[in-house]
PDB file of N, CA and C in Angstrom:
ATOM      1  N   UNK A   1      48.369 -10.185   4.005  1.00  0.00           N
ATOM      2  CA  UNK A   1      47.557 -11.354   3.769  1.00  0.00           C
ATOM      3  C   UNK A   1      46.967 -11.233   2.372  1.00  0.00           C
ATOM      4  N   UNK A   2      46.901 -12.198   1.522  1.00  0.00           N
ATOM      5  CA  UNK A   2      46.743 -12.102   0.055  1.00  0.00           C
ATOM      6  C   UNK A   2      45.898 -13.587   0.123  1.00  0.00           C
ATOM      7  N   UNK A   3      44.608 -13.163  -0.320  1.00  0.00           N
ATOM      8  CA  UNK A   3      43.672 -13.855  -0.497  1.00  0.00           C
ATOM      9  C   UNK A   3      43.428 -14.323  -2.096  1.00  0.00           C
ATOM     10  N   UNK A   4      43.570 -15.673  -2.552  1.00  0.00           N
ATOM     11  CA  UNK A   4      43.348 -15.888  -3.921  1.00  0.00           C
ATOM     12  C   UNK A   4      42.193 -16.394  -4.852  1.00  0.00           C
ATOM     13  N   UNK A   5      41.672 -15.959  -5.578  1.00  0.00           N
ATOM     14  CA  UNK A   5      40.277 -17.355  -6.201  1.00  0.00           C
ATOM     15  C   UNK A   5      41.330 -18.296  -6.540  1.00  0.00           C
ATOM     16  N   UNK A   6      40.726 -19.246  -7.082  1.00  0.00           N
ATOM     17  CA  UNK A   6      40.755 -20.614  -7.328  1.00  0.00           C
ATOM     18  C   UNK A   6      41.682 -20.746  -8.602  1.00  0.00           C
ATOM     19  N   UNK A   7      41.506 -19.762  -9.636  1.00  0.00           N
ATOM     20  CA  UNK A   7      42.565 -19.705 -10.860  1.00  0.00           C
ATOM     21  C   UNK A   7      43.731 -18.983 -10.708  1.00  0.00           C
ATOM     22  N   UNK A   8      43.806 -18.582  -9.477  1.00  0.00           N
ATOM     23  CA  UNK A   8      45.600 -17.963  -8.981  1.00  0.00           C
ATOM     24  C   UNK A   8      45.039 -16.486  -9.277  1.00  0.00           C
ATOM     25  N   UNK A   9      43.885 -15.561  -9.213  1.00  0.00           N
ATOM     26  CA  UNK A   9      44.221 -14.180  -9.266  1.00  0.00           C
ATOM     27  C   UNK A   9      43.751 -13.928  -8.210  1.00  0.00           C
ATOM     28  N   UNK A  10      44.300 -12.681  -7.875  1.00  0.00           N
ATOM     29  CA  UNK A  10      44.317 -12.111  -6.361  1.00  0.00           C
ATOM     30  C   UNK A  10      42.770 -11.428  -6.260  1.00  0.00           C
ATOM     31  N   UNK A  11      42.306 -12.094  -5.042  1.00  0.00           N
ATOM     32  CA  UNK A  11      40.659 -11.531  -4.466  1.00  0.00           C
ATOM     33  C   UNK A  11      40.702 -10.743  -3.946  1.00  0.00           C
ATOM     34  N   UNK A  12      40.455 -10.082  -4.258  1.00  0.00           N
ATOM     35  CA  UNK A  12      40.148  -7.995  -3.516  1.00  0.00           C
ATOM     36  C   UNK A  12      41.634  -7.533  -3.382  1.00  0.00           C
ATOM     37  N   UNK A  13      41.784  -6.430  -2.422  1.00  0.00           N
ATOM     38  CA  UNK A  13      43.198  -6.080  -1.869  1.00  0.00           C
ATOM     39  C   UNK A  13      44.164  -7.233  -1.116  1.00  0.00           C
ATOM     40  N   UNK A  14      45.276  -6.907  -1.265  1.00  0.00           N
ATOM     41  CA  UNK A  14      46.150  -7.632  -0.386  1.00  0.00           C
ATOM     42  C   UNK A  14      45.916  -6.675   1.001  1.00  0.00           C
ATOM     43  N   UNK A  15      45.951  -7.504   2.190  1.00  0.00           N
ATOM     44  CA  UNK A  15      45.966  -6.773   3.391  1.00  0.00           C
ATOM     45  C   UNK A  15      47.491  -6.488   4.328  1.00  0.00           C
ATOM     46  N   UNK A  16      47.743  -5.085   4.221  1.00  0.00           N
ATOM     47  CA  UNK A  16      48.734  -5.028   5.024  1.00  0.00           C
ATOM     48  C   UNK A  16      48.635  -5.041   6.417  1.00  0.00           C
ATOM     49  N   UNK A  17      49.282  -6.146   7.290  1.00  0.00           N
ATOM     50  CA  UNK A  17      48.826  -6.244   8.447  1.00  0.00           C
ATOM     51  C   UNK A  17      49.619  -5.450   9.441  1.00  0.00           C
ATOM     52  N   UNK A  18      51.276  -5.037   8.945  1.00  0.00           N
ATOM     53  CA  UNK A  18      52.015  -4.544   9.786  1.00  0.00           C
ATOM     54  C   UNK A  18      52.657  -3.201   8.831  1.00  0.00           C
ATOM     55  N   UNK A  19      52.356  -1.917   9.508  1.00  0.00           N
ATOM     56  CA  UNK A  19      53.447  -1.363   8.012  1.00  0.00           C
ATOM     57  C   UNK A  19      54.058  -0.403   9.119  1.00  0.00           C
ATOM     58  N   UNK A  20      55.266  -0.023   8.491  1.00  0.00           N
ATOM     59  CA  UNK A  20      55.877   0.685   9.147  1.00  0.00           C
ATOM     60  C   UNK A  20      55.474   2.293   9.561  1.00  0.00           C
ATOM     61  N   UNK A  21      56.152   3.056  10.442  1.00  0.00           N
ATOM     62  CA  UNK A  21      55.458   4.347  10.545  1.00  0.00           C
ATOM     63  C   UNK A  21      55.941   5.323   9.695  1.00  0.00           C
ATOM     64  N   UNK A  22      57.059   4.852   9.178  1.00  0.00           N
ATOM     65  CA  UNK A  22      57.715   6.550   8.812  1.00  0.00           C
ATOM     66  C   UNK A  22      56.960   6.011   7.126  1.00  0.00           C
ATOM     67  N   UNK A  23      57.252   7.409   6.124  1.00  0.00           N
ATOM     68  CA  UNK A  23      56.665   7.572   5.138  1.00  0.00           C
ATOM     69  C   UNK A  23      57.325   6.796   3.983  1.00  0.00           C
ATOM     70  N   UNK A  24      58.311   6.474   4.547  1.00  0.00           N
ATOM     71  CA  UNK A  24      59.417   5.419   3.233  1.00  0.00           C
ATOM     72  C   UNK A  24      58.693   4.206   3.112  1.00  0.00           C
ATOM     73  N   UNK A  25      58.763   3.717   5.073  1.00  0.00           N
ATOM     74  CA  UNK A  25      58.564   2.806   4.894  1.00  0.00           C
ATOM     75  C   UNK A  25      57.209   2.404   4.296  1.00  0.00           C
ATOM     76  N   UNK A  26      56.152   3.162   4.803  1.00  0.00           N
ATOM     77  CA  UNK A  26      54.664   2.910   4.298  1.00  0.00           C
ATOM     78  C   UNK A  26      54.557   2.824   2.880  1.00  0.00           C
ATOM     79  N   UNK A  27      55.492   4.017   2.161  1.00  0.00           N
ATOM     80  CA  UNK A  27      55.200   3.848   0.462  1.00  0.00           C
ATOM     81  C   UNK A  27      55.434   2.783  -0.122  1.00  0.00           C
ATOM     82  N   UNK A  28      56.727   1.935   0.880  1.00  0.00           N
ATOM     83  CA  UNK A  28      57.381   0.526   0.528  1.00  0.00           C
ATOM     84  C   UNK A  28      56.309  -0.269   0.471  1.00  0.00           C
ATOM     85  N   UNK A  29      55.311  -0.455   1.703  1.00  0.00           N
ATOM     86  CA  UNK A  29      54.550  -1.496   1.597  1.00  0.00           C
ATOM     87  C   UNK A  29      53.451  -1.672   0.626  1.00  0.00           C
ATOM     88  N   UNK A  30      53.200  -0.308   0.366  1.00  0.00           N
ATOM     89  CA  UNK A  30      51.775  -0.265  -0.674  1.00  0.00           C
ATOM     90  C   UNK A  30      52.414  -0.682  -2.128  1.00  0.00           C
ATOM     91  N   UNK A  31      54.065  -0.056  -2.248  1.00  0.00           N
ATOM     92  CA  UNK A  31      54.267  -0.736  -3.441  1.00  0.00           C
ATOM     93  C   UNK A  31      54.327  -2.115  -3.498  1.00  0.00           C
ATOM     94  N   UNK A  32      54.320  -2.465  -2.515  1.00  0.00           N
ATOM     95  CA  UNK A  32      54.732  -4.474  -2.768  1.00  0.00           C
ATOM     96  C   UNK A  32      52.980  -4.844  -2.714  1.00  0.00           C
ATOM     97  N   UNK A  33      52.263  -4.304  -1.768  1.00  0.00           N
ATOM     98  CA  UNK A  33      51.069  -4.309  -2.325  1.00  0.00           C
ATOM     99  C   UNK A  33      50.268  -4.950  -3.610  1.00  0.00           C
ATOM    100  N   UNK A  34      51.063  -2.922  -4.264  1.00  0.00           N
ATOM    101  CA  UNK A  34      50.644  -3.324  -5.419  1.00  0.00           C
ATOM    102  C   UNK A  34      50.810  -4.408  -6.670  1.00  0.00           C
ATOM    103  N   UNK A  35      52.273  -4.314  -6.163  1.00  0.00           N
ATOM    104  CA  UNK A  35      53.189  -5.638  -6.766  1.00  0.00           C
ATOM    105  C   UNK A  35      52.339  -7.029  -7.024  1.00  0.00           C
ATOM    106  N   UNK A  36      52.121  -7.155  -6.017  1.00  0.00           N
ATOM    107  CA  UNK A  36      51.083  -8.558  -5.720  1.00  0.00           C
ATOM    108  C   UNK A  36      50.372  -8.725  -6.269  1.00  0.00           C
ATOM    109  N   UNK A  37      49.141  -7.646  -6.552  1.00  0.00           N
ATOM    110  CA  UNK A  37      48.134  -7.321  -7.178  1.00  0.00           C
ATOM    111  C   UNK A  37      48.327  -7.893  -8.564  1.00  0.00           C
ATOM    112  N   UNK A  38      49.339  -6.862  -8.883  1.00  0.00           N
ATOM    113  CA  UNK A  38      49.190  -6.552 -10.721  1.00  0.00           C
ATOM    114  C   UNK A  38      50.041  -7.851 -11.054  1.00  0.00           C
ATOM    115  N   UNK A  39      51.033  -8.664 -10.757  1.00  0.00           N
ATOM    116  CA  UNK A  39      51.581 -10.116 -10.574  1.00  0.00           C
ATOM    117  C   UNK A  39      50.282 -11.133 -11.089  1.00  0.00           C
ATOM    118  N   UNK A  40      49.416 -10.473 -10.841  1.00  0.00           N
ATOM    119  CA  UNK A  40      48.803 -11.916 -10.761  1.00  0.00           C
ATOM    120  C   UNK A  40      47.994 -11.801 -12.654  1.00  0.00           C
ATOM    121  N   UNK A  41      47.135 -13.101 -12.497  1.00  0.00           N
ATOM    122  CA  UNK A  41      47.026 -14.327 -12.057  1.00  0.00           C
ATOM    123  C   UNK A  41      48.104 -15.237 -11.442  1.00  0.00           C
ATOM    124  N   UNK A  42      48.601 -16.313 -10.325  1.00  0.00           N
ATOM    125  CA  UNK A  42      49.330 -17.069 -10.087  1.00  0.00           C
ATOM    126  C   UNK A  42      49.234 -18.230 -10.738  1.00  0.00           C
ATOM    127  N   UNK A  43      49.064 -18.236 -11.998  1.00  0.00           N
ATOM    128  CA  UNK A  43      48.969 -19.619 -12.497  1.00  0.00           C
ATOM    129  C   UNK A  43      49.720 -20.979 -12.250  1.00  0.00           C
ATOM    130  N   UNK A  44      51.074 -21.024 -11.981  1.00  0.00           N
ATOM    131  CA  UNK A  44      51.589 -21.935 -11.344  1.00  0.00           C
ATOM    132  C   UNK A  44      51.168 -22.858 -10.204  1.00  0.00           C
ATOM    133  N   UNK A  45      50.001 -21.965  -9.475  1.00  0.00           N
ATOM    134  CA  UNK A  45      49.650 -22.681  -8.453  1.00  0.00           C
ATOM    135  C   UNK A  45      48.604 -23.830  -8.511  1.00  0.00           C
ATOM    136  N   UNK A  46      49.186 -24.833  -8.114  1.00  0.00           N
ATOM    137  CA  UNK A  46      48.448 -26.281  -8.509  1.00  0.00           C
ATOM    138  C   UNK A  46      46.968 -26.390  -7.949  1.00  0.00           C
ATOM    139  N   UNK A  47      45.959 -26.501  -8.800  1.00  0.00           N
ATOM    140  CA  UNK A  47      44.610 -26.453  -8.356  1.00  0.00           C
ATOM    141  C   UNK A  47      44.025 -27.125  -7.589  1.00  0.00           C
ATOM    142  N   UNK A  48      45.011 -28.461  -7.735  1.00  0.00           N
ATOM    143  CA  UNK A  48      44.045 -29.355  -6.492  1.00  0.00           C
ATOM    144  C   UNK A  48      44.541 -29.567  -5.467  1.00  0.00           C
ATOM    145  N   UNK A  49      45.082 -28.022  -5.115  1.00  0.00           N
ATOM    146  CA  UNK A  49      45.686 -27.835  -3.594  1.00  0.00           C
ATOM    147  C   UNK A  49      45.970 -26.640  -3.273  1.00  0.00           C
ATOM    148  N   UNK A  50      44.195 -26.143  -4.172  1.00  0.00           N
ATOM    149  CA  UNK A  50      43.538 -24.812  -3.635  1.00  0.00           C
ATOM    150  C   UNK A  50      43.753 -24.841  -2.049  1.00  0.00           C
ATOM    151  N   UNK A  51      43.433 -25.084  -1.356  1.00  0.00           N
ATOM    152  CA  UNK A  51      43.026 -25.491   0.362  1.00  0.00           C
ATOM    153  C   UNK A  51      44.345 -24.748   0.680  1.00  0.00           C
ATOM    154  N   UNK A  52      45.494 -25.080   0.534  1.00  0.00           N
ATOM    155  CA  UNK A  52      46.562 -24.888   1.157  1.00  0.00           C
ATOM    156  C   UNK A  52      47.375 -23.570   0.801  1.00  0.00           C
ATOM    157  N   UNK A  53      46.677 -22.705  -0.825  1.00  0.00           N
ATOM    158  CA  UNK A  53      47.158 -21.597  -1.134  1.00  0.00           C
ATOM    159  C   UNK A  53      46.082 -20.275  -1.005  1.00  0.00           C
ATOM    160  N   UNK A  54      45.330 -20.646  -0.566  1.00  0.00           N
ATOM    161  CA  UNK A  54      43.696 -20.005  -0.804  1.00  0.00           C
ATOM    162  C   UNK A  54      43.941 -18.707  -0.213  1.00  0.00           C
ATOM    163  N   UNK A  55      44.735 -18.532   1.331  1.00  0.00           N
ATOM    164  CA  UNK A  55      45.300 -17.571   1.576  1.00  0.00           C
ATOM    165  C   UNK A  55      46.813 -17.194   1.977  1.00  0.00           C
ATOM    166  N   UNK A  56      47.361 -16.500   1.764  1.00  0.00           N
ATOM    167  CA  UNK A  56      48.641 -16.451   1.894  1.00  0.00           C
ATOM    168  C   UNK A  56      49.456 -15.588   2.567  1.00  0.00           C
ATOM    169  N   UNK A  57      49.947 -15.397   3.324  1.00  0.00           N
ATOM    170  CA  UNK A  57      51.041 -14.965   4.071  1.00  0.00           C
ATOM    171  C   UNK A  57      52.144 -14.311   3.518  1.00  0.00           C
ATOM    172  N   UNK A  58      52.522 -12.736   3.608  1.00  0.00           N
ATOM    173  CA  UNK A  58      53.628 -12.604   2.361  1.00  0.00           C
ATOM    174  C   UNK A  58      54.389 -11.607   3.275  1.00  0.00           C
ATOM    175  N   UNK A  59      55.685 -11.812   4.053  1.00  0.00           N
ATOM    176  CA  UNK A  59      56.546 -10.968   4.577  1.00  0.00           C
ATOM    177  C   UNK A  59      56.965 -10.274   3.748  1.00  0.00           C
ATOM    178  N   UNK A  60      57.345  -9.203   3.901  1.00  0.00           N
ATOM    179  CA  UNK A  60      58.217  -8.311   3.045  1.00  0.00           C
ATOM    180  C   UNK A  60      58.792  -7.603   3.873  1.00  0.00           C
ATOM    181  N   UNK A  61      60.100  -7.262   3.795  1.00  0.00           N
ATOM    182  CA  UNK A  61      61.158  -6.684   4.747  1.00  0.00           C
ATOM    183  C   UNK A  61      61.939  -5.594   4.010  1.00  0.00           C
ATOM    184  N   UNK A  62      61.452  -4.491   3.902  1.00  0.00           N
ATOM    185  CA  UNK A  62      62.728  -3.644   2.637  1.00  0.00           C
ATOM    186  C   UNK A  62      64.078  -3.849   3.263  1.00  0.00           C
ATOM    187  N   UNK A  63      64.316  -4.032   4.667  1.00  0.00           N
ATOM    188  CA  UNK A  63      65.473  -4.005   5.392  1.00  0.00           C
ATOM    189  C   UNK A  63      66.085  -5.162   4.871  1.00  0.00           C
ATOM    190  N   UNK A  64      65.694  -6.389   3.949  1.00  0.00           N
ATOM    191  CA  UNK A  64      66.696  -7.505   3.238  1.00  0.00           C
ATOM    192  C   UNK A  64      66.498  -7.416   2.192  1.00  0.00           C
ATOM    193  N   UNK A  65      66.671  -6.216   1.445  1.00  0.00           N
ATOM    194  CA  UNK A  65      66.743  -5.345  -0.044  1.00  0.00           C
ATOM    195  C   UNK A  65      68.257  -5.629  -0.529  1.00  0.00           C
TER     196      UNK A  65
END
């Protein structure tokens, strides 16, 4: 879950809600994590439809690598 302010940069941590158990997989998730993080600002994202990007939802599957 990736929470955004209002000018597209990412608010606090991204939250991993599901991560895998073994140690690959976990390092996988913190890197996309971080990915997210340092990605930002999202500037592309249209401002006057904050409401609908404000929080976001971000699957990541290394298994469709």
């Amino acid at each position: 879950l990736v929470s955004l302010s209002p000018n597209g940069s990412v608010s606090g941590t991204p939250q991993i809600l599901v991560a895998p158990s073994d140690d690959l997989g976990r390092t996988t998730a913190m890197a996309a994590q971080r990915a997210v993080q340092q990605c930002g600002p999202y500037s592309m994202l249209p401002p006057d439809k904050y409401e609908s990007w404000q929080q976001v939802d971000v699957t990541f599957d290394p298994r469709d690598l």
